[in-house]
PDB file of N, CA and C in Angstrom:
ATOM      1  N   UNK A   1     -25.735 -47.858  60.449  1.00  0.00           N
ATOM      2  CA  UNK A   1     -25.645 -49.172  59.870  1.00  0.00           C
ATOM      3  C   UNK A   1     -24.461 -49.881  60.531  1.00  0.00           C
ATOM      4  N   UNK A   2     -24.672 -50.951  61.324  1.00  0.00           N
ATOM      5  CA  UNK A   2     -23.972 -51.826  61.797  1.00  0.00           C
ATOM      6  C   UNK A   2     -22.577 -52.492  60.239  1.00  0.00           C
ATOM      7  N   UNK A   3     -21.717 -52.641  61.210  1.00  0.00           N
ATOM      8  CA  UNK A   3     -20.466 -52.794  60.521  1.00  0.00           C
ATOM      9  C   UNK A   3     -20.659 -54.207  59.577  1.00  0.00           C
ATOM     10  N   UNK A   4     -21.106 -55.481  59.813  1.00  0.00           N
ATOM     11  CA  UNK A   4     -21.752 -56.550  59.074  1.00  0.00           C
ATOM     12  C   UNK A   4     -22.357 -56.369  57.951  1.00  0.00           C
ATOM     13  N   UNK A   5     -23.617 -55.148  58.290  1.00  0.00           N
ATOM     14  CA  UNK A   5     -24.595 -54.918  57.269  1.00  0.00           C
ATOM     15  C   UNK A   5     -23.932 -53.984  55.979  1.00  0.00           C
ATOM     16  N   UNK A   6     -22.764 -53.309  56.528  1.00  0.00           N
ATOM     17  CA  UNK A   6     -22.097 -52.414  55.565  1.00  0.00           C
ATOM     18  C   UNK A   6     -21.244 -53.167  54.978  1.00  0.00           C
ATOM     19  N   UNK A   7     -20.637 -54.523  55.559  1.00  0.00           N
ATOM     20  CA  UNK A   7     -19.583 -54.835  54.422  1.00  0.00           C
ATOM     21  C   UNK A   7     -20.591 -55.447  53.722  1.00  0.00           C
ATOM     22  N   UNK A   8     -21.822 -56.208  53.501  1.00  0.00           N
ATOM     23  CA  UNK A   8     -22.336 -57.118  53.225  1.00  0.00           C
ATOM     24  C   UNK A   8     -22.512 -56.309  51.638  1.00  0.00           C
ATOM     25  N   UNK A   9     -23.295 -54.970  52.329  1.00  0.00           N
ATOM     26  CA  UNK A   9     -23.400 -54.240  50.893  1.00  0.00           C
ATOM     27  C   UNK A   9     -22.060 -53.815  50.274  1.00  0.00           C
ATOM     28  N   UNK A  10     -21.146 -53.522  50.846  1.00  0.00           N
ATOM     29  CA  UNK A  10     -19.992 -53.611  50.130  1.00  0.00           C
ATOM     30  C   UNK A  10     -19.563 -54.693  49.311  1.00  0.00           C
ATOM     31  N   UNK A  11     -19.874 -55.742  49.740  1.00  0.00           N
ATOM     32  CA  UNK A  11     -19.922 -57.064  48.984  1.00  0.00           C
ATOM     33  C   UNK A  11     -20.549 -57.527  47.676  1.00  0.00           C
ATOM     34  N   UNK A  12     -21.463 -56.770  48.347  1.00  0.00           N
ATOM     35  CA  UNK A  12     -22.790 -57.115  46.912  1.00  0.00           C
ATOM     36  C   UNK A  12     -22.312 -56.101  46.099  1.00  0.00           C
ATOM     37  N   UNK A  13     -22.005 -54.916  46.173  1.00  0.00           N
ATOM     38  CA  UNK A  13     -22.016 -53.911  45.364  1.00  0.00           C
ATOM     39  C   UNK A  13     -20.269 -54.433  44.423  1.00  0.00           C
ATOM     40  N   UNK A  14     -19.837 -54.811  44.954  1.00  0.00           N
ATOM     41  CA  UNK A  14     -18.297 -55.148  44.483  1.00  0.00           C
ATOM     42  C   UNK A  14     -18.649 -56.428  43.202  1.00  0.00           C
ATOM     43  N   UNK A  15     -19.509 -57.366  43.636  1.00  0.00           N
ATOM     44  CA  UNK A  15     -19.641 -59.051  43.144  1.00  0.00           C
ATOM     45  C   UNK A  15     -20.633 -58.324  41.776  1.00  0.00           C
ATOM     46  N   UNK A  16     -21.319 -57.346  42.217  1.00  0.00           N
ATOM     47  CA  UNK A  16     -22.111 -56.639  40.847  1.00  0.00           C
ATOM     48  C   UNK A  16     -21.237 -56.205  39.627  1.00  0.00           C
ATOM     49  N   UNK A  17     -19.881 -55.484  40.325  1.00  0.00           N
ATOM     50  CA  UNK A  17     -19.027 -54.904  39.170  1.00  0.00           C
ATOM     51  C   UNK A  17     -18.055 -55.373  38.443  1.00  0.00           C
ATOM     52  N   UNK A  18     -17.827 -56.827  39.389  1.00  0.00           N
ATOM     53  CA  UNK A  18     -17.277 -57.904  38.751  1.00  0.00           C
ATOM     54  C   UNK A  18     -17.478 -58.850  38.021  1.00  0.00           C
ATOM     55  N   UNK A  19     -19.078 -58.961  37.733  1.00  0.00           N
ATOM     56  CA  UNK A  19     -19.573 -59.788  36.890  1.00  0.00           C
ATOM     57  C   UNK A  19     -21.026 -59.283  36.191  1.00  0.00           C
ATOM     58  N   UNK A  20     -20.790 -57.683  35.863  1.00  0.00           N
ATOM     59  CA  UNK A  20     -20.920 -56.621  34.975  1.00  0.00           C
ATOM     60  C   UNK A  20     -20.482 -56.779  33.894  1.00  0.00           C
ATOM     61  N   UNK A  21     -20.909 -56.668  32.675  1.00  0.00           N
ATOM     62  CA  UNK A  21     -20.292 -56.984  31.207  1.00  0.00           C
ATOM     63  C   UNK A  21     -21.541 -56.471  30.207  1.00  0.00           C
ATOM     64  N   UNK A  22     -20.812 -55.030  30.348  1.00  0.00           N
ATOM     65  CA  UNK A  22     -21.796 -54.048  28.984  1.00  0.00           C
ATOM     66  C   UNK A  22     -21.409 -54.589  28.002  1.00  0.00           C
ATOM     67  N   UNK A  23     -22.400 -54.602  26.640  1.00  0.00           N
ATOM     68  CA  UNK A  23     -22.045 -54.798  25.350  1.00  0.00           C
ATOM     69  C   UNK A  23     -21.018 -53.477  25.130  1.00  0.00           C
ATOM     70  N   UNK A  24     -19.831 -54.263  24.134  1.00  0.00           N
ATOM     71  CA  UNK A  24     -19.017 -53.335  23.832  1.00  0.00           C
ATOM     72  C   UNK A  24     -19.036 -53.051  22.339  1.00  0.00           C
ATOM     73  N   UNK A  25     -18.602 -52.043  22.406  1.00  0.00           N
ATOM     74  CA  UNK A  25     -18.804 -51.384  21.086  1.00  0.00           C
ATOM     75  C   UNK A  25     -17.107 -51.262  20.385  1.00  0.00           C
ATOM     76  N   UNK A  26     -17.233 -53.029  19.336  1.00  0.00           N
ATOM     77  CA  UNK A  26     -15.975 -53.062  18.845  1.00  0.00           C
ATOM     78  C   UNK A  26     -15.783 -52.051  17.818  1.00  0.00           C
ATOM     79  N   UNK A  27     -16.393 -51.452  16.791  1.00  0.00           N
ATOM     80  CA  UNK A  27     -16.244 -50.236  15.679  1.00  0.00           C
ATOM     81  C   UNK A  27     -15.276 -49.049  16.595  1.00  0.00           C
ATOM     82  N   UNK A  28     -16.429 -48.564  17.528  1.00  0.00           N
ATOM     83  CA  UNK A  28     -15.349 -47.322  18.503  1.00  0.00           C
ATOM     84  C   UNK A  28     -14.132 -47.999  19.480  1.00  0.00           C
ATOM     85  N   UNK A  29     -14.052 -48.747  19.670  1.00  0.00           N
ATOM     86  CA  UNK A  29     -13.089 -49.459  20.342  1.00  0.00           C
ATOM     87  C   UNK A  29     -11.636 -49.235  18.897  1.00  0.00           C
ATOM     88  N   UNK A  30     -12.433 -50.045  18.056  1.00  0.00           N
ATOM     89  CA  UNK A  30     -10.922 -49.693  17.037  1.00  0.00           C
ATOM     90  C   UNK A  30     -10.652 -48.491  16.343  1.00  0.00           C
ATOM     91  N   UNK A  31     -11.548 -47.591  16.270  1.00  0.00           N
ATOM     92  CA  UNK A  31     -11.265 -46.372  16.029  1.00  0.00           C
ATOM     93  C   UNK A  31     -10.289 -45.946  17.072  1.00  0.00           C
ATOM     94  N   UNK A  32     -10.606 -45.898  18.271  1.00  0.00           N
ATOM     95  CA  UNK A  32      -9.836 -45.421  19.632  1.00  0.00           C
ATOM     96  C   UNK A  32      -8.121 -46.181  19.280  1.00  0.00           C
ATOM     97  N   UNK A  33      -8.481 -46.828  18.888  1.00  0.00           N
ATOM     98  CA  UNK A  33      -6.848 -47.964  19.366  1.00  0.00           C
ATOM     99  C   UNK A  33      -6.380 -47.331  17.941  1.00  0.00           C
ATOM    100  N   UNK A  34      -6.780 -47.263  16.619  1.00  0.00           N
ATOM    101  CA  UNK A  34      -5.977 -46.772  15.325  1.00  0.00           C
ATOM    102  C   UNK A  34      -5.193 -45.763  15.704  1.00  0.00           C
ATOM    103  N   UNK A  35      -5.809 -44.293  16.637  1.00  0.00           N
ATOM    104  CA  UNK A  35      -4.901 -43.243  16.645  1.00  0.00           C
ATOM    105  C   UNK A  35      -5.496 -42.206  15.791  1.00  0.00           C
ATOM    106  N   UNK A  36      -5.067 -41.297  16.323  1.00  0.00           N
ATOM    107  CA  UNK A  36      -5.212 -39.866  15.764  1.00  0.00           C
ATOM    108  C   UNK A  36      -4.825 -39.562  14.580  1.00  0.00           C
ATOM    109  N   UNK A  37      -5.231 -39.709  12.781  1.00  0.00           N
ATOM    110  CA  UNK A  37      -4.873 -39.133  12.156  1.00  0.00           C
ATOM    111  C   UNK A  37      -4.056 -37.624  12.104  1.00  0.00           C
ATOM    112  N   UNK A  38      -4.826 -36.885  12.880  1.00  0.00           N
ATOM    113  CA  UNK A  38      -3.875 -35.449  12.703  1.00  0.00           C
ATOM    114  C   UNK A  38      -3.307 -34.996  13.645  1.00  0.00           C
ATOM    115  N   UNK A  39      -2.330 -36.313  14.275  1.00  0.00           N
ATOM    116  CA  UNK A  39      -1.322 -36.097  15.496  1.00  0.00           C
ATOM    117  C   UNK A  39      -0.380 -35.235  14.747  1.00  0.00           C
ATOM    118  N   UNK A  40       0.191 -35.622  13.934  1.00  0.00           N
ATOM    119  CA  UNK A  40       1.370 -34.429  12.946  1.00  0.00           C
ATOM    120  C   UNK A  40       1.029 -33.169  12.857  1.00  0.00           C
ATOM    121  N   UNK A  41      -0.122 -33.134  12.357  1.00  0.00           N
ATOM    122  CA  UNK A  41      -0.884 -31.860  12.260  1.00  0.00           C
ATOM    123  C   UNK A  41      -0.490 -31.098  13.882  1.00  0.00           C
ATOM    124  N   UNK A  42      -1.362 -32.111  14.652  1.00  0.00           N
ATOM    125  CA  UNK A  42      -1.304 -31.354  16.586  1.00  0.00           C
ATOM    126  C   UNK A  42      -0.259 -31.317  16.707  1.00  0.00           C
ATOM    127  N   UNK A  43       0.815 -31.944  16.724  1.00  0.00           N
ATOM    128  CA  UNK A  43       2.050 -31.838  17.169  1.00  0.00           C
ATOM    129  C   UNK A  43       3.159 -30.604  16.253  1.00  0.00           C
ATOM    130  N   UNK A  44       2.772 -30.420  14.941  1.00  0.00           N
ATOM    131  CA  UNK A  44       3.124 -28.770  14.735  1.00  0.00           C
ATOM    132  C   UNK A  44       2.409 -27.602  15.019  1.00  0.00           C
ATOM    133  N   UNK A  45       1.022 -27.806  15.580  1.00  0.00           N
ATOM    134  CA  UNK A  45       0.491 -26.398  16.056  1.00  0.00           C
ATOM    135  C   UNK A  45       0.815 -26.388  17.612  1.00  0.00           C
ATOM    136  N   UNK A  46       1.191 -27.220  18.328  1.00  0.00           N
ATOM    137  CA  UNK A  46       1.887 -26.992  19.901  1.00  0.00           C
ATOM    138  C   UNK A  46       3.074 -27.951  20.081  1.00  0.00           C
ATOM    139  N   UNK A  47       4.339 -27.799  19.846  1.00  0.00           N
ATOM    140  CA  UNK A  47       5.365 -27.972  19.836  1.00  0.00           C
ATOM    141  C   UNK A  47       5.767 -28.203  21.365  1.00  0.00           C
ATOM    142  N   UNK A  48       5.185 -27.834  22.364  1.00  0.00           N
ATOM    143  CA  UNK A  48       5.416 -27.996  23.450  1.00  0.00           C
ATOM    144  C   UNK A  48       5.335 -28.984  24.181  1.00  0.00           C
ATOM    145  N   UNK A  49       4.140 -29.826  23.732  1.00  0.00           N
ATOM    146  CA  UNK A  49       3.987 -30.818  23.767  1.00  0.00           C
ATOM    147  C   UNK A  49       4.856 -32.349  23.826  1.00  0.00           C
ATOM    148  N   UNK A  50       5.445 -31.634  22.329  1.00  0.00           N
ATOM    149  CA  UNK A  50       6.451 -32.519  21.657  1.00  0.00           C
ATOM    150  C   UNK A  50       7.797 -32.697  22.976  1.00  0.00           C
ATOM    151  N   UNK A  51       7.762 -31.332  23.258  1.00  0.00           N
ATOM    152  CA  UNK A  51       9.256 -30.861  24.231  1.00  0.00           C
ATOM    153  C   UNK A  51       9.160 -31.441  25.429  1.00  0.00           C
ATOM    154  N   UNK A  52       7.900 -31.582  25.981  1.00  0.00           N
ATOM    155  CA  UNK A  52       7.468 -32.365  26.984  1.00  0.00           C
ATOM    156  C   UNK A  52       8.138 -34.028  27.552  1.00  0.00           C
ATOM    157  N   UNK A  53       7.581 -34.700  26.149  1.00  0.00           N
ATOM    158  CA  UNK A  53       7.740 -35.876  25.545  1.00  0.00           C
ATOM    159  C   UNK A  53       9.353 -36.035  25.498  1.00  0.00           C
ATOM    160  N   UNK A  54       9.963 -34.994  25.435  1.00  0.00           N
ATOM    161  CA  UNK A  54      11.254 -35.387  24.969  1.00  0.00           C
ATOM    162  C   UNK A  54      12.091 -34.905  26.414  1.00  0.00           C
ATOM    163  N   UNK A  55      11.698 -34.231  27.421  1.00  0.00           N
ATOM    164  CA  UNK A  55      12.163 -34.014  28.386  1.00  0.00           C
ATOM    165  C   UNK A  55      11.960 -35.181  29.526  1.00  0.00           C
ATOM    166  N   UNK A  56      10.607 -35.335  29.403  1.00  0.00           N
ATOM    167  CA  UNK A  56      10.229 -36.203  30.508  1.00  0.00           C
ATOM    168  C   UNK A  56       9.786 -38.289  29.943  1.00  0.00           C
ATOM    169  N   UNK A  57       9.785 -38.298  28.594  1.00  0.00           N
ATOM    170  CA  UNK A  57       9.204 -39.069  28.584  1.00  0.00           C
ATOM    171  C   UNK A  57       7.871 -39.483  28.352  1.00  0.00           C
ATOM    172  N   UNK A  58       7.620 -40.923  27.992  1.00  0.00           N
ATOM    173  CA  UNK A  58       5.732 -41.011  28.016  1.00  0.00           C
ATOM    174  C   UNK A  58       5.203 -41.286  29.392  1.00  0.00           C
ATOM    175  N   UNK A  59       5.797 -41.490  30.587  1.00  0.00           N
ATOM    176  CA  UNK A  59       5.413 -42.144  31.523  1.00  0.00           C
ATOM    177  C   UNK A  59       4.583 -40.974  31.869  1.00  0.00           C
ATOM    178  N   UNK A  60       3.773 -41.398  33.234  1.00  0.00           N
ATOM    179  CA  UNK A  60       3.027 -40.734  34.230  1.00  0.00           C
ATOM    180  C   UNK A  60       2.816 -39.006  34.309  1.00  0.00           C
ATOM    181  N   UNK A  61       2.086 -38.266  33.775  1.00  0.00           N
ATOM    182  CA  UNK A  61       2.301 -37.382  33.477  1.00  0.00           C
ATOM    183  C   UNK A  61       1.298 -36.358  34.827  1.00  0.00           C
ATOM    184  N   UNK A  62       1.307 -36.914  35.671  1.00  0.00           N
ATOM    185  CA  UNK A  62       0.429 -36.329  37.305  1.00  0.00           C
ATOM    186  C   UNK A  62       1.366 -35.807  37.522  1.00  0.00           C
ATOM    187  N   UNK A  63       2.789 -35.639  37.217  1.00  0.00           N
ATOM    188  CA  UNK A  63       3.656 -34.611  38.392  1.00  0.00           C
ATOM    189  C   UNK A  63       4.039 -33.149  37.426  1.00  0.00           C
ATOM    190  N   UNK A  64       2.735 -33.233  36.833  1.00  0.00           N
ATOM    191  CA  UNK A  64       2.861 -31.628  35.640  1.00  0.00           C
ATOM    192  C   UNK A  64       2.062 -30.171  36.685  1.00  0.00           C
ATOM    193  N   UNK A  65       3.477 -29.439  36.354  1.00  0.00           N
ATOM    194  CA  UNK A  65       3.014 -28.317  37.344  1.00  0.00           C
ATOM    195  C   UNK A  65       1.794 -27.501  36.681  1.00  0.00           C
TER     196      UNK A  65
END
């Protein structure tokens, strides 16, 4: 495939995902955003977690060995 014909579909395929718009599902959306009722709970059965949080922070957590 000639270099033209590949961006072209690159094009199209890009202009598709940009003006893409699934129905969203506000009920699970605000469930998601309320939070975990039994974070207290999780956070006394692995404490490590917690130690994590308190060593490193909330940021970026990709540089975990």
């Amino acid at each position: 495939m000639g270099r033209g014909r590949q961006k072209a579909k690159h094009t199209k395929v890009a202009r598709e995902l940009k003006y893409f718009s699934p129905d969203t599902n506000y009920g699970a959306l605000e469930k998601e955003l309320a939070g975990n009722p039994r974070l207290e709970e999780d956070l006394e059965k692995w404490p490590e977690y917690t130690a994590y949080e308190d060593k490193y922070g909330d940021e970026d957590e990709s540089n975990i060995a």
